[in-house]
PDB file of N, CA and C in Angstrom:
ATOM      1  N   UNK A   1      59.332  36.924 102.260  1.00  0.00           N
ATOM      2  CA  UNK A   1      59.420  37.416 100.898  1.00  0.00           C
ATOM      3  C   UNK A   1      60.542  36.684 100.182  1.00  0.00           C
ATOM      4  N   UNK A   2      60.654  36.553  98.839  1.00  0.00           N
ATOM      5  CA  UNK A   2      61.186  35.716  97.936  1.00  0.00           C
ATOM      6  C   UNK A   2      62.426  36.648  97.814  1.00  0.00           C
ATOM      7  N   UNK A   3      63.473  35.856  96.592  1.00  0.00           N
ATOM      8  CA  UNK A   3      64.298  36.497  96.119  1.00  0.00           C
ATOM      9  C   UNK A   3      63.948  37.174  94.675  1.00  0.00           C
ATOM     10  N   UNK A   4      64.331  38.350  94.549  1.00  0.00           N
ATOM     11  CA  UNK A   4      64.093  38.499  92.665  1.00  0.00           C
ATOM     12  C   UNK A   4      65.111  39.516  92.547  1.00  0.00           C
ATOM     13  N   UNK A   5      65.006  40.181  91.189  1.00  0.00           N
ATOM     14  CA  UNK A   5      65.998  41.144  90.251  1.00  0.00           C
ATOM     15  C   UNK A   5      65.126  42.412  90.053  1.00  0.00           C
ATOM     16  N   UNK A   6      65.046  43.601  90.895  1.00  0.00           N
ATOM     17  CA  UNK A   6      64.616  44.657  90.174  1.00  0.00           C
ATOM     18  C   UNK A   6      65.661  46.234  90.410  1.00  0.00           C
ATOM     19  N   UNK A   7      65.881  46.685  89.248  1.00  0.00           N
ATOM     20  CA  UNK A   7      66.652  47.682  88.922  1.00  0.00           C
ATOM     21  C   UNK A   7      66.204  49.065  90.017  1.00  0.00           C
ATOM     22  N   UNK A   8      67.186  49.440  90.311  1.00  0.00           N
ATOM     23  CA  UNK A   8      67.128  50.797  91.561  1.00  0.00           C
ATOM     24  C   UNK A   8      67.878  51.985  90.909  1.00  0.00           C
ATOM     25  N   UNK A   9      67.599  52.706  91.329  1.00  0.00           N
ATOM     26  CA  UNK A   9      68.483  54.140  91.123  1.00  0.00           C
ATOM     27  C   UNK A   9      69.472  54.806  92.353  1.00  0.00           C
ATOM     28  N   UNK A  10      70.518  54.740  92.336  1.00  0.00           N
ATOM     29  CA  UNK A  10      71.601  55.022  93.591  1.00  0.00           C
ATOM     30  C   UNK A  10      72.253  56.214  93.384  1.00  0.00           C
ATOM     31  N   UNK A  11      72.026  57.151  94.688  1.00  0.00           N
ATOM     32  CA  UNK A  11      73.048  58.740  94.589  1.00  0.00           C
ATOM     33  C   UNK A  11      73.961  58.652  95.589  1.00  0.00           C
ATOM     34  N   UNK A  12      74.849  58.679  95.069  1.00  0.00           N
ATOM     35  CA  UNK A  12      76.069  58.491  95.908  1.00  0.00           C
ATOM     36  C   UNK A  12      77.138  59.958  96.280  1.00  0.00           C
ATOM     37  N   UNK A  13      77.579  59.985  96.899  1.00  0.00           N
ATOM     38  CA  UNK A  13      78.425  60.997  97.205  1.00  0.00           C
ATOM     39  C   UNK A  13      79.923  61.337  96.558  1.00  0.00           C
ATOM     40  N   UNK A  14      80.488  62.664  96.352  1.00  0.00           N
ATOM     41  CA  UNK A  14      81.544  62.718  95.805  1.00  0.00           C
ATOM     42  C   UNK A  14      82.555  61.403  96.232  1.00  0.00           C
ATOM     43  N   UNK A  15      82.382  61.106  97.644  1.00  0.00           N
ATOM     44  CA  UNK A  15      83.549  60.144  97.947  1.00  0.00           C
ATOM     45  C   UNK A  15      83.111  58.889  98.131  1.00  0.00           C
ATOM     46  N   UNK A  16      81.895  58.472  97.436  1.00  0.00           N
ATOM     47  CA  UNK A  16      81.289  57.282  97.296  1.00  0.00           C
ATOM     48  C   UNK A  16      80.245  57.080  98.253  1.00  0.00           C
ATOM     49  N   UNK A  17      80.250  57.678  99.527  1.00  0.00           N
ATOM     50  CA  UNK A  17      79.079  57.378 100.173  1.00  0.00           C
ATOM     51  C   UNK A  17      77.244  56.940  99.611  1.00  0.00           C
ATOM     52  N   UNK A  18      76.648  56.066 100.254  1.00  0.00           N
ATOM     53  CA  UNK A  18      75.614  55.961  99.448  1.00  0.00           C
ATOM     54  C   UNK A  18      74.580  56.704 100.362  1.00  0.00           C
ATOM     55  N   UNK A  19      73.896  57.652  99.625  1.00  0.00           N
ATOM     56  CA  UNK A  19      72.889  58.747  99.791  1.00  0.00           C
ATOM     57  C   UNK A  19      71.400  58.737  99.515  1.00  0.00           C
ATOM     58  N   UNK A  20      70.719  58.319  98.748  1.00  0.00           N
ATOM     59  CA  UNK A  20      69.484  58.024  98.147  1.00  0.00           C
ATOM     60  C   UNK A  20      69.244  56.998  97.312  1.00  0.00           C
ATOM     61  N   UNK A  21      68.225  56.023  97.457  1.00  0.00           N
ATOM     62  CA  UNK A  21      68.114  55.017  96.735  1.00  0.00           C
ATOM     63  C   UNK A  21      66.790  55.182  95.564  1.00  0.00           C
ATOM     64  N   UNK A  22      66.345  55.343  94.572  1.00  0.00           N
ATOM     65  CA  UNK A  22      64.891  55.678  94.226  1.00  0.00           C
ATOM     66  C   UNK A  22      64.856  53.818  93.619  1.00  0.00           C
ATOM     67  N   UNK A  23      63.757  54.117  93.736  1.00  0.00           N
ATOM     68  CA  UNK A  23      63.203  52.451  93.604  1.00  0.00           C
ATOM     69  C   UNK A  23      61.515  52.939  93.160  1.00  0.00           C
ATOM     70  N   UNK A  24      60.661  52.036  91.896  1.00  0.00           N
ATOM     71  CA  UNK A  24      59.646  52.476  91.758  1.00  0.00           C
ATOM     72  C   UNK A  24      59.151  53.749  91.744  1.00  0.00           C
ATOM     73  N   UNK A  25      60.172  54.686  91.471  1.00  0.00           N
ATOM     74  CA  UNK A  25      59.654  56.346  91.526  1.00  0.00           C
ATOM     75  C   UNK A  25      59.627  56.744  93.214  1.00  0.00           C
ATOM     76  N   UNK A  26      59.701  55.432  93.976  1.00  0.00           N
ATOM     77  CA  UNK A  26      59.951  56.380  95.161  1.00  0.00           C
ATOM     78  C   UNK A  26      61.649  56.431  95.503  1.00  0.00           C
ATOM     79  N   UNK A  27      61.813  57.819  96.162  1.00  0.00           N
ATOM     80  CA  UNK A  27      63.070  57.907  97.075  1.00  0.00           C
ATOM     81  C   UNK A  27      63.264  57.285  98.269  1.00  0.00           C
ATOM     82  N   UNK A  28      63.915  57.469  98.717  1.00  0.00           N
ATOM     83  CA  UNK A  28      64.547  56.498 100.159  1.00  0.00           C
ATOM     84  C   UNK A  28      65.331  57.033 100.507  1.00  0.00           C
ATOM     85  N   UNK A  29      65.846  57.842 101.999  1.00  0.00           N
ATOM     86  CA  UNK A  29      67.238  57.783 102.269  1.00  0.00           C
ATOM     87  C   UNK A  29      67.943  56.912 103.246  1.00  0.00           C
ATOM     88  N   UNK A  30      69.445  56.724 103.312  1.00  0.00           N
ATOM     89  CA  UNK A  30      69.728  55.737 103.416  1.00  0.00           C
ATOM     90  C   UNK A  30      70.127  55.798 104.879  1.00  0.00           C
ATOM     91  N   UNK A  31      69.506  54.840 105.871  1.00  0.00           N
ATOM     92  CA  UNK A  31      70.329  54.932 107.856  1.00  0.00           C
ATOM     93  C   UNK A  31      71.333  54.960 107.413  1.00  0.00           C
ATOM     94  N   UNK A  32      72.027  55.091 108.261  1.00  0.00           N
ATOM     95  CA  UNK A  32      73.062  54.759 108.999  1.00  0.00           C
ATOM     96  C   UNK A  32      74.034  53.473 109.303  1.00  0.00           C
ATOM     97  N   UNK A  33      75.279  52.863 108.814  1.00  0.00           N
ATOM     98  CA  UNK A  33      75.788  52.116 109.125  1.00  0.00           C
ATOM     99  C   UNK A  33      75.466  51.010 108.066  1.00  0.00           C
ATOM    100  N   UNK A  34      75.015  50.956 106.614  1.00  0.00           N
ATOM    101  CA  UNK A  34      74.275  50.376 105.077  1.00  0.00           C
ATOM    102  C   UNK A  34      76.014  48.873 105.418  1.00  0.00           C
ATOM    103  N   UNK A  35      75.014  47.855 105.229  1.00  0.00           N
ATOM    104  CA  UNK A  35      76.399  47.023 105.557  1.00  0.00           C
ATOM    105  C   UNK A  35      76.805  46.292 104.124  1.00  0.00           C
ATOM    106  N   UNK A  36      78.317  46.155 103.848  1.00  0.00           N
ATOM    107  CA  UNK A  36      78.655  45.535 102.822  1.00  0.00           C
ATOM    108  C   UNK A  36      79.477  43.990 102.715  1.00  0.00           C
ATOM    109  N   UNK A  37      79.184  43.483 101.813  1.00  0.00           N
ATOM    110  CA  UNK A  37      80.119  42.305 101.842  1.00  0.00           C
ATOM    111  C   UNK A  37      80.271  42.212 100.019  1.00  0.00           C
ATOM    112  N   UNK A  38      80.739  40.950  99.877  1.00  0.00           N
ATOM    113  CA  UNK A  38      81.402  40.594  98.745  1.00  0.00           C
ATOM    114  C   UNK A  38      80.675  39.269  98.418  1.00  0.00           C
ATOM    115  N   UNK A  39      80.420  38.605  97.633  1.00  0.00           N
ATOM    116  CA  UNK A  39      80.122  37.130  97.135  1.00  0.00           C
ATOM    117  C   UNK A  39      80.865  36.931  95.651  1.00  0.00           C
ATOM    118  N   UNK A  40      81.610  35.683  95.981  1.00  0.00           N
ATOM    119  CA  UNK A  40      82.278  34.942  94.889  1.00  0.00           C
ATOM    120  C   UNK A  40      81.223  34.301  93.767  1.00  0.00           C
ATOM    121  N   UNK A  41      81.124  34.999  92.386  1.00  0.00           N
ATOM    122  CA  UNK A  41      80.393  34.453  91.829  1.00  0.00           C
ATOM    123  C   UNK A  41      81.365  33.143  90.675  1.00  0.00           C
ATOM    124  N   UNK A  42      80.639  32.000  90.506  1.00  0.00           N
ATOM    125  CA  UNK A  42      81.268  31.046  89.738  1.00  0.00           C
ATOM    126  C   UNK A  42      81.683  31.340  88.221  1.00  0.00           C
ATOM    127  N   UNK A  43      82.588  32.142  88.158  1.00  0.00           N
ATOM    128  CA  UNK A  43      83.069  33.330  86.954  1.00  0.00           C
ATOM    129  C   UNK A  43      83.773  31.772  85.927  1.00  0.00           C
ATOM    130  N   UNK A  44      84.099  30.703  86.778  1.00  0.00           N
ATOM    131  CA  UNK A  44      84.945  29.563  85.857  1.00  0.00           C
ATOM    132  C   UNK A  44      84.006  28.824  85.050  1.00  0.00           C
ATOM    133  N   UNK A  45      82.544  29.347  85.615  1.00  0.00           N
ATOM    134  CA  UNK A  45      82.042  28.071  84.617  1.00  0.00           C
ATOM    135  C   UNK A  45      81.594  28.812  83.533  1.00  0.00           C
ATOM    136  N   UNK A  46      81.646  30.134  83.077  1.00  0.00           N
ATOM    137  CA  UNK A  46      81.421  31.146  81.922  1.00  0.00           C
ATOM    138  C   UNK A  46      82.858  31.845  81.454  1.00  0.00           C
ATOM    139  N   UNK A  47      84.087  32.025  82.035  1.00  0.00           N
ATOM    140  CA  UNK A  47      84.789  32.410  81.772  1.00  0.00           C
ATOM    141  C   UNK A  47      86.132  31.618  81.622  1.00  0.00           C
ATOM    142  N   UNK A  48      87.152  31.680  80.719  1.00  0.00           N
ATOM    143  CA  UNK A  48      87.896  30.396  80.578  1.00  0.00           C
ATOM    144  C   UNK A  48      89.072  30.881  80.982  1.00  0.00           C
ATOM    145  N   UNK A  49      89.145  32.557  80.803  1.00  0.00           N
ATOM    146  CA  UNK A  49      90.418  33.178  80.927  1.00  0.00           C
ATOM    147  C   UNK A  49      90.132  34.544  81.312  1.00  0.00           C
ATOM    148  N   UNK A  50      90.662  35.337  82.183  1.00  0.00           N
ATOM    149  CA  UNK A  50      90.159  36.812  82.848  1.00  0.00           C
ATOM    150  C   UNK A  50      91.588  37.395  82.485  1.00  0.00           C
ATOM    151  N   UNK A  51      91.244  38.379  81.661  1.00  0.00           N
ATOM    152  CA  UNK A  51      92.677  38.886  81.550  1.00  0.00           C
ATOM    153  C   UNK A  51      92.807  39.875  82.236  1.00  0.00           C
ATOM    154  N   UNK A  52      94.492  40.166  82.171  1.00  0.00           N
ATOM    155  CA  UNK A  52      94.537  41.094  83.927  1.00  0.00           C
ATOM    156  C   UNK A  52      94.090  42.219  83.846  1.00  0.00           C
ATOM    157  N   UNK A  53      93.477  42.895  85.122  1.00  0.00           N
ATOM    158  CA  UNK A  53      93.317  44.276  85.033  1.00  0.00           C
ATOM    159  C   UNK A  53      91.555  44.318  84.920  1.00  0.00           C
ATOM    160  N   UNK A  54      91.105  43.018  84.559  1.00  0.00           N
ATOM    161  CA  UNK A  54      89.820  42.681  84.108  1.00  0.00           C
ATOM    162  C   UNK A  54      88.581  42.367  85.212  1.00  0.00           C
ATOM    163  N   UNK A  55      89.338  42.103  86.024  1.00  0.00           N
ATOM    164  CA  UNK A  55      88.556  41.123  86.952  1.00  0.00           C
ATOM    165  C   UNK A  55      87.026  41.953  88.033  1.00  0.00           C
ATOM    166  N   UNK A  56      87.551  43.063  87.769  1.00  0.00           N
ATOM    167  CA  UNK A  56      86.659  44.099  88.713  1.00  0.00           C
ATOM    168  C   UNK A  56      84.772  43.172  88.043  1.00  0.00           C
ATOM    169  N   UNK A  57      84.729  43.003  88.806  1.00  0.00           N
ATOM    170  CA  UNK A  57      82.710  42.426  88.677  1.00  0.00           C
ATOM    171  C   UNK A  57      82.739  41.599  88.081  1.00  0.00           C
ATOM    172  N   UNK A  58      83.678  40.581  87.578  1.00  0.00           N
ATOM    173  CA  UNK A  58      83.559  39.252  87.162  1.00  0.00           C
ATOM    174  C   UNK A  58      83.634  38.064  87.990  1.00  0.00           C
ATOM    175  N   UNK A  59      84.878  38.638  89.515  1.00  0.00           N
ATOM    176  CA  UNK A  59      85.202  37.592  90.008  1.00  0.00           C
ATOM    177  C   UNK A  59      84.575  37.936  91.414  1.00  0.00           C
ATOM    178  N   UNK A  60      83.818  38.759  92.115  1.00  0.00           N
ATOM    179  CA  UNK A  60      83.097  39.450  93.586  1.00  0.00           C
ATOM    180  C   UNK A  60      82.061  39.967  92.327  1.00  0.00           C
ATOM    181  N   UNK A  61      81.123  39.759  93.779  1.00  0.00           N
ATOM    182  CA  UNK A  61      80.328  40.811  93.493  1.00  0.00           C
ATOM    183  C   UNK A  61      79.848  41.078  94.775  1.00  0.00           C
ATOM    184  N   UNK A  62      79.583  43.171  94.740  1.00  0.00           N
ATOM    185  CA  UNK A  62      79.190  43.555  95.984  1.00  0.00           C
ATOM    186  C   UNK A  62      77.947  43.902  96.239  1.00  0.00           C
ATOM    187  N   UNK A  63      77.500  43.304  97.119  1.00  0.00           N
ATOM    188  CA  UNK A  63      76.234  43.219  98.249  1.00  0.00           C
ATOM    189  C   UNK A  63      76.284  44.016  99.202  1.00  0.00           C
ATOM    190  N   UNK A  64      74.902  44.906  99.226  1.00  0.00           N
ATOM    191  CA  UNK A  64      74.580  45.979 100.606  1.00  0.00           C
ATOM    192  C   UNK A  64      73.148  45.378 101.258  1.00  0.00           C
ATOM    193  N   UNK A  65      73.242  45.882 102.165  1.00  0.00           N
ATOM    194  CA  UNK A  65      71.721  45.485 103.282  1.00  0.00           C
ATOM    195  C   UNK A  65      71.633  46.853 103.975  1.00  0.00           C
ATOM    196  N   UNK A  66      70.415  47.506 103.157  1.00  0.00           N
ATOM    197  CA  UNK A  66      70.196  48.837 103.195  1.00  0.00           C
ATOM    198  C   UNK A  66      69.303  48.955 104.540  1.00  0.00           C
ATOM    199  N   UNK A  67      69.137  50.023 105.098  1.00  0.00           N
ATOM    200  CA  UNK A  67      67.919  50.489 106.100  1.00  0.00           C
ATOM    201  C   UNK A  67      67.479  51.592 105.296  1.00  0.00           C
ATOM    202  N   UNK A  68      65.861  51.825 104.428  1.00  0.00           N
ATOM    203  CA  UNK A  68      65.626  52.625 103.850  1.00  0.00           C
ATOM    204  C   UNK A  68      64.688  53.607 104.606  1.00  0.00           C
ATOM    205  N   UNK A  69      64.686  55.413 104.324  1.00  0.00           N
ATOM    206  CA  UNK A  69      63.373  55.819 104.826  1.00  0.00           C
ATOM    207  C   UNK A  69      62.848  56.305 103.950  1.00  0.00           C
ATOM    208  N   UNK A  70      61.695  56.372 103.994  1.00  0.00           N
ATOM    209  CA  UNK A  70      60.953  57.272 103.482  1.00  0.00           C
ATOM    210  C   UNK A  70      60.277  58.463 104.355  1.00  0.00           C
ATOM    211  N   UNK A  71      60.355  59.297 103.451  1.00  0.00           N
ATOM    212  CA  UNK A  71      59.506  61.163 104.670  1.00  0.00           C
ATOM    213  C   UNK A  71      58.255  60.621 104.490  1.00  0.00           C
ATOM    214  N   UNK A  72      58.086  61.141 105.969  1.00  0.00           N
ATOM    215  CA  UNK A  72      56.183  60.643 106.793  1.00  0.00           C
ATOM    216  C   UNK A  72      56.235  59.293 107.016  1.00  0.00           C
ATOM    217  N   UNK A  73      57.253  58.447 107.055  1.00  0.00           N
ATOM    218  CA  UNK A  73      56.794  56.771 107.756  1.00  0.00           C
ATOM    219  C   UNK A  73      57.807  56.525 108.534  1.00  0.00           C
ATOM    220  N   UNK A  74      57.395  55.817 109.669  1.00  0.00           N
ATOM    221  CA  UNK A  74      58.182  55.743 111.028  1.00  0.00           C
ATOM    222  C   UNK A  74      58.775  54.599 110.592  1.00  0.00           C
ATOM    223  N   UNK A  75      58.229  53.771 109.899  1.00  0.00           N
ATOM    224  CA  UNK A  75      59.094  52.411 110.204  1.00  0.00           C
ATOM    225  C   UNK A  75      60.485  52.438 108.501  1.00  0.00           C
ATOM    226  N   UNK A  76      61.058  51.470 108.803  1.00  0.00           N
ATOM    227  CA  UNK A  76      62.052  51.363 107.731  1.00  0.00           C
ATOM    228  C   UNK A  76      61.991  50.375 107.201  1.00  0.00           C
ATOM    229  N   UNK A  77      62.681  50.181 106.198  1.00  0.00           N
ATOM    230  CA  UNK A  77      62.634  49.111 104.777  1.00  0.00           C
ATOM    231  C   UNK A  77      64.088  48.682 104.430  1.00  0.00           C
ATOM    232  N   UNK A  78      64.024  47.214 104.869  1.00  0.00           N
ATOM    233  CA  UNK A  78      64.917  46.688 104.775  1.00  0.00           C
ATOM    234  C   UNK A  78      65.258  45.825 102.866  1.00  0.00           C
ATOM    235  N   UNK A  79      66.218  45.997 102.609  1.00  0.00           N
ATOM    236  CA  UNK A  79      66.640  45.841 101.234  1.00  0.00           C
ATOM    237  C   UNK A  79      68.173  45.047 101.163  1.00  0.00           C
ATOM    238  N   UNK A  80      68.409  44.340 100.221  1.00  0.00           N
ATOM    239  CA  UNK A  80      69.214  43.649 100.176  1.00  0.00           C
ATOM    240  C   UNK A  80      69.712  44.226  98.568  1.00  0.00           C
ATOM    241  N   UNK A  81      70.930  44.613  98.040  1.00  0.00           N
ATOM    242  CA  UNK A  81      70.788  45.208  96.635  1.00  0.00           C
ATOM    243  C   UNK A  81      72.150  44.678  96.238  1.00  0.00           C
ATOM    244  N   UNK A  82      72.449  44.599  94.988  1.00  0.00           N
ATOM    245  CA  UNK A  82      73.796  44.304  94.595  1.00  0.00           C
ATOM    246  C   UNK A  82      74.243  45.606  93.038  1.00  0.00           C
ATOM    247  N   UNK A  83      75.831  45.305  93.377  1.00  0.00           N
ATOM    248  CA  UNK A  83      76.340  46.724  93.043  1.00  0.00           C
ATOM    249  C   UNK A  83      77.090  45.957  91.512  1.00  0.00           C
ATOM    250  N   UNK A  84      76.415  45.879  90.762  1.00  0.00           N
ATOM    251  CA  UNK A  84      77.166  45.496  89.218  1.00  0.00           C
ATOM    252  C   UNK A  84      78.277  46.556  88.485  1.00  0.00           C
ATOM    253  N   UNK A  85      79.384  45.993  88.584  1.00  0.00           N
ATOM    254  CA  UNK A  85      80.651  46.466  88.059  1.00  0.00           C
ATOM    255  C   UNK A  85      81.087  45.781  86.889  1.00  0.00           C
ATOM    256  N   UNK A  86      81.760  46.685  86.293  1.00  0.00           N
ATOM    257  CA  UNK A  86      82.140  48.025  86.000  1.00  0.00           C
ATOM    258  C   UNK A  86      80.776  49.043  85.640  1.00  0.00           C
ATOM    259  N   UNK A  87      79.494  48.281  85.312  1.00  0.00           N
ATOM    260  CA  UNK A  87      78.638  48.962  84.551  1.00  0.00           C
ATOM    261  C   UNK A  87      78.027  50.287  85.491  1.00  0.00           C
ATOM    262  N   UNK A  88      77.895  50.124  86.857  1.00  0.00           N
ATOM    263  CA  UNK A  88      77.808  50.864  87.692  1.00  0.00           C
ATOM    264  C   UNK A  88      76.145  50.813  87.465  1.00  0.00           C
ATOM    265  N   UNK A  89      75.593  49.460  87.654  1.00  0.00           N
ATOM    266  CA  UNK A  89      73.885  49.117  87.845  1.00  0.00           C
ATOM    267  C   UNK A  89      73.505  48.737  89.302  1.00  0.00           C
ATOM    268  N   UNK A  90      72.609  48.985  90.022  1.00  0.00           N
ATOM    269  CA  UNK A  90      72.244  48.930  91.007  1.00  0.00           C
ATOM    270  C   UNK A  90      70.872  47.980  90.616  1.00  0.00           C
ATOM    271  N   UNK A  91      70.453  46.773  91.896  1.00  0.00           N
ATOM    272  CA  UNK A  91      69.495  46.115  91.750  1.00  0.00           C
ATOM    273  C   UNK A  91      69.239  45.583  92.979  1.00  0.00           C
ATOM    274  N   UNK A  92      67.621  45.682  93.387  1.00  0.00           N
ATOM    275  CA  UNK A  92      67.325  45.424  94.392  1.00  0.00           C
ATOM    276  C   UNK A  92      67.264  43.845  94.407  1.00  0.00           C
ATOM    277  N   UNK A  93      67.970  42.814  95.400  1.00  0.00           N
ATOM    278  CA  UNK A  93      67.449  41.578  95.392  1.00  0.00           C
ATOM    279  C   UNK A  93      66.595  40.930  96.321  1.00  0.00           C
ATOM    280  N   UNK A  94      66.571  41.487  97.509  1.00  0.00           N
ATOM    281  CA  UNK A  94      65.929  40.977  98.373  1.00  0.00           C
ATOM    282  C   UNK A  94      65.097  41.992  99.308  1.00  0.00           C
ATOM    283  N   UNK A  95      63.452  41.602  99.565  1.00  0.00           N
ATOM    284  CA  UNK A  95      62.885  42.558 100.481  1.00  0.00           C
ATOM    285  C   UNK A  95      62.982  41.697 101.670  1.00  0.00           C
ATOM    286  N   UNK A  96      63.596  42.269 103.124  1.00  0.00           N
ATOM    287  CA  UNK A  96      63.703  41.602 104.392  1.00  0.00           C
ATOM    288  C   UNK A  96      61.826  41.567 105.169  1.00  0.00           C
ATOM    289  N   UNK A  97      61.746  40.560 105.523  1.00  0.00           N
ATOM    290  CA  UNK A  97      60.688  40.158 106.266  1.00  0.00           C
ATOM    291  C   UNK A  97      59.947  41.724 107.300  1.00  0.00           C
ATOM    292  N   UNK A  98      60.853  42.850 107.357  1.00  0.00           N
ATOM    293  CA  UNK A  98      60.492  43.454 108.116  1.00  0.00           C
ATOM    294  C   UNK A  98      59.914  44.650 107.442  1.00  0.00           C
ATOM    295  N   UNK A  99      59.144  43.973 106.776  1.00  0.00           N
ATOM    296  CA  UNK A  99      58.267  45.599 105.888  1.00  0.00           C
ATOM    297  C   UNK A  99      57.007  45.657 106.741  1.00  0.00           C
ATOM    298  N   UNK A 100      56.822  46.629 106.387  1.00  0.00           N
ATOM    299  CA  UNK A 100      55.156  47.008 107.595  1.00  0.00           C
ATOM    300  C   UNK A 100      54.263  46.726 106.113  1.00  0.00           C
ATOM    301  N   UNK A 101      52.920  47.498 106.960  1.00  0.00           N
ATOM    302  CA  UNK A 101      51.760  47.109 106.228  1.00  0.00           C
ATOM    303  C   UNK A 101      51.633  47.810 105.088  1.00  0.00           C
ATOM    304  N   UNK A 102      51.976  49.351 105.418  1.00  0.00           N
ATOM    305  CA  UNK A 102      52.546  50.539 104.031  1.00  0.00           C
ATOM    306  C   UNK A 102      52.893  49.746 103.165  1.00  0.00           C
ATOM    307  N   UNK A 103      53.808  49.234 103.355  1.00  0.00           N
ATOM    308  CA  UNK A 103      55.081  48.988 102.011  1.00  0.00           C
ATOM    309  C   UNK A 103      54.469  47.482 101.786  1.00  0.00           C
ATOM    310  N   UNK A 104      53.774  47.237 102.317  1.00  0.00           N
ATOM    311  CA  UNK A 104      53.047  45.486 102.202  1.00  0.00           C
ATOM    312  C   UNK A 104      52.225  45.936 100.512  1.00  0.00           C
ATOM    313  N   UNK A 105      51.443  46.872 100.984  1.00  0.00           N
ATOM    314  CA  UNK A 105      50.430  47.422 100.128  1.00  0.00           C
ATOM    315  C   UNK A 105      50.734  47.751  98.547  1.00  0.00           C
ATOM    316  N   UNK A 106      51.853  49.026  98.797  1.00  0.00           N
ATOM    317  CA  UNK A 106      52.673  49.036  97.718  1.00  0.00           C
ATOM    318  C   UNK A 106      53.364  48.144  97.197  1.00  0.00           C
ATOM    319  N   UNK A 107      53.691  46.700  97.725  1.00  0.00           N
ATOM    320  CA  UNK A 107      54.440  45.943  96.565  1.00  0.00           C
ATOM    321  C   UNK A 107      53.582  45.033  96.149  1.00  0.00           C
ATOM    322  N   UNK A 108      51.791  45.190  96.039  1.00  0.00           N
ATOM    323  CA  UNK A 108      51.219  44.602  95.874  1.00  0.00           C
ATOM    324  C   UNK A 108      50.812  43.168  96.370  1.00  0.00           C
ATOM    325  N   UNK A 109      50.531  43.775  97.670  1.00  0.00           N
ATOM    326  CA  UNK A 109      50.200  42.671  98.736  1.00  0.00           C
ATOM    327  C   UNK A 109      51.183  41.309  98.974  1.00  0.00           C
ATOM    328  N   UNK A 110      52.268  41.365  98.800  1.00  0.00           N
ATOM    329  CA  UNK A 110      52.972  41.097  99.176  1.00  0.00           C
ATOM    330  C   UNK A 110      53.246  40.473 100.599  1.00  0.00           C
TER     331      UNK A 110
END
């Protein structure tokens, strides 16, 4: 599966934990152990000057690699999503190779 941009819905917990993902009207909840990292985006070739205090989602941006479930399906759905700051937007970027035939169906044969 390719890379693309589609917008998610994220419930998170009083202390930030991430809890439910809805995507396409469906829910998801989230395994166990959702892994994070950071990527340096090239903020110099659009930005000339970051003034301080500013920098939150201009200069990182954070990346999760979700294990999703859904109720009634055994297998899980792997997702790749990024966390846009300050605006607090969630977007799915990547579906991992390990979708079953269910979720084959639903993303339109895919």
């Amino acid at each position: 599966m390719g890379i693309f941009s589609e917008a998610v819905e994220m419930e998170r917990s009083p202390s930030g934990e991430l809890l439910r993902l809805t995507w396409r009207g469906v829910s998801y909840s989230i395994g166990p152990h959702p892994l994070c990292w950071y990527e340096r985006r090239p903020w110099w070739e659009s930005e000339t000057r970051i003034p301080p205090g500013e920098g939150v989602g201009i200069v990182d941006t954070q990346m999760w690699r979700l294990q999703l479930h859904r109720e009634g399906q055994a297998e899980a759905l792997t997702l790749d999503v990024v966390r846009y700051r300050p605006a607090e937007r969630w977007r799915v970027i990547k579906i991992h190779e390990a979708v079953d035939d269910v979720f084959k169906e639903e993303l339109g044969g895919a």
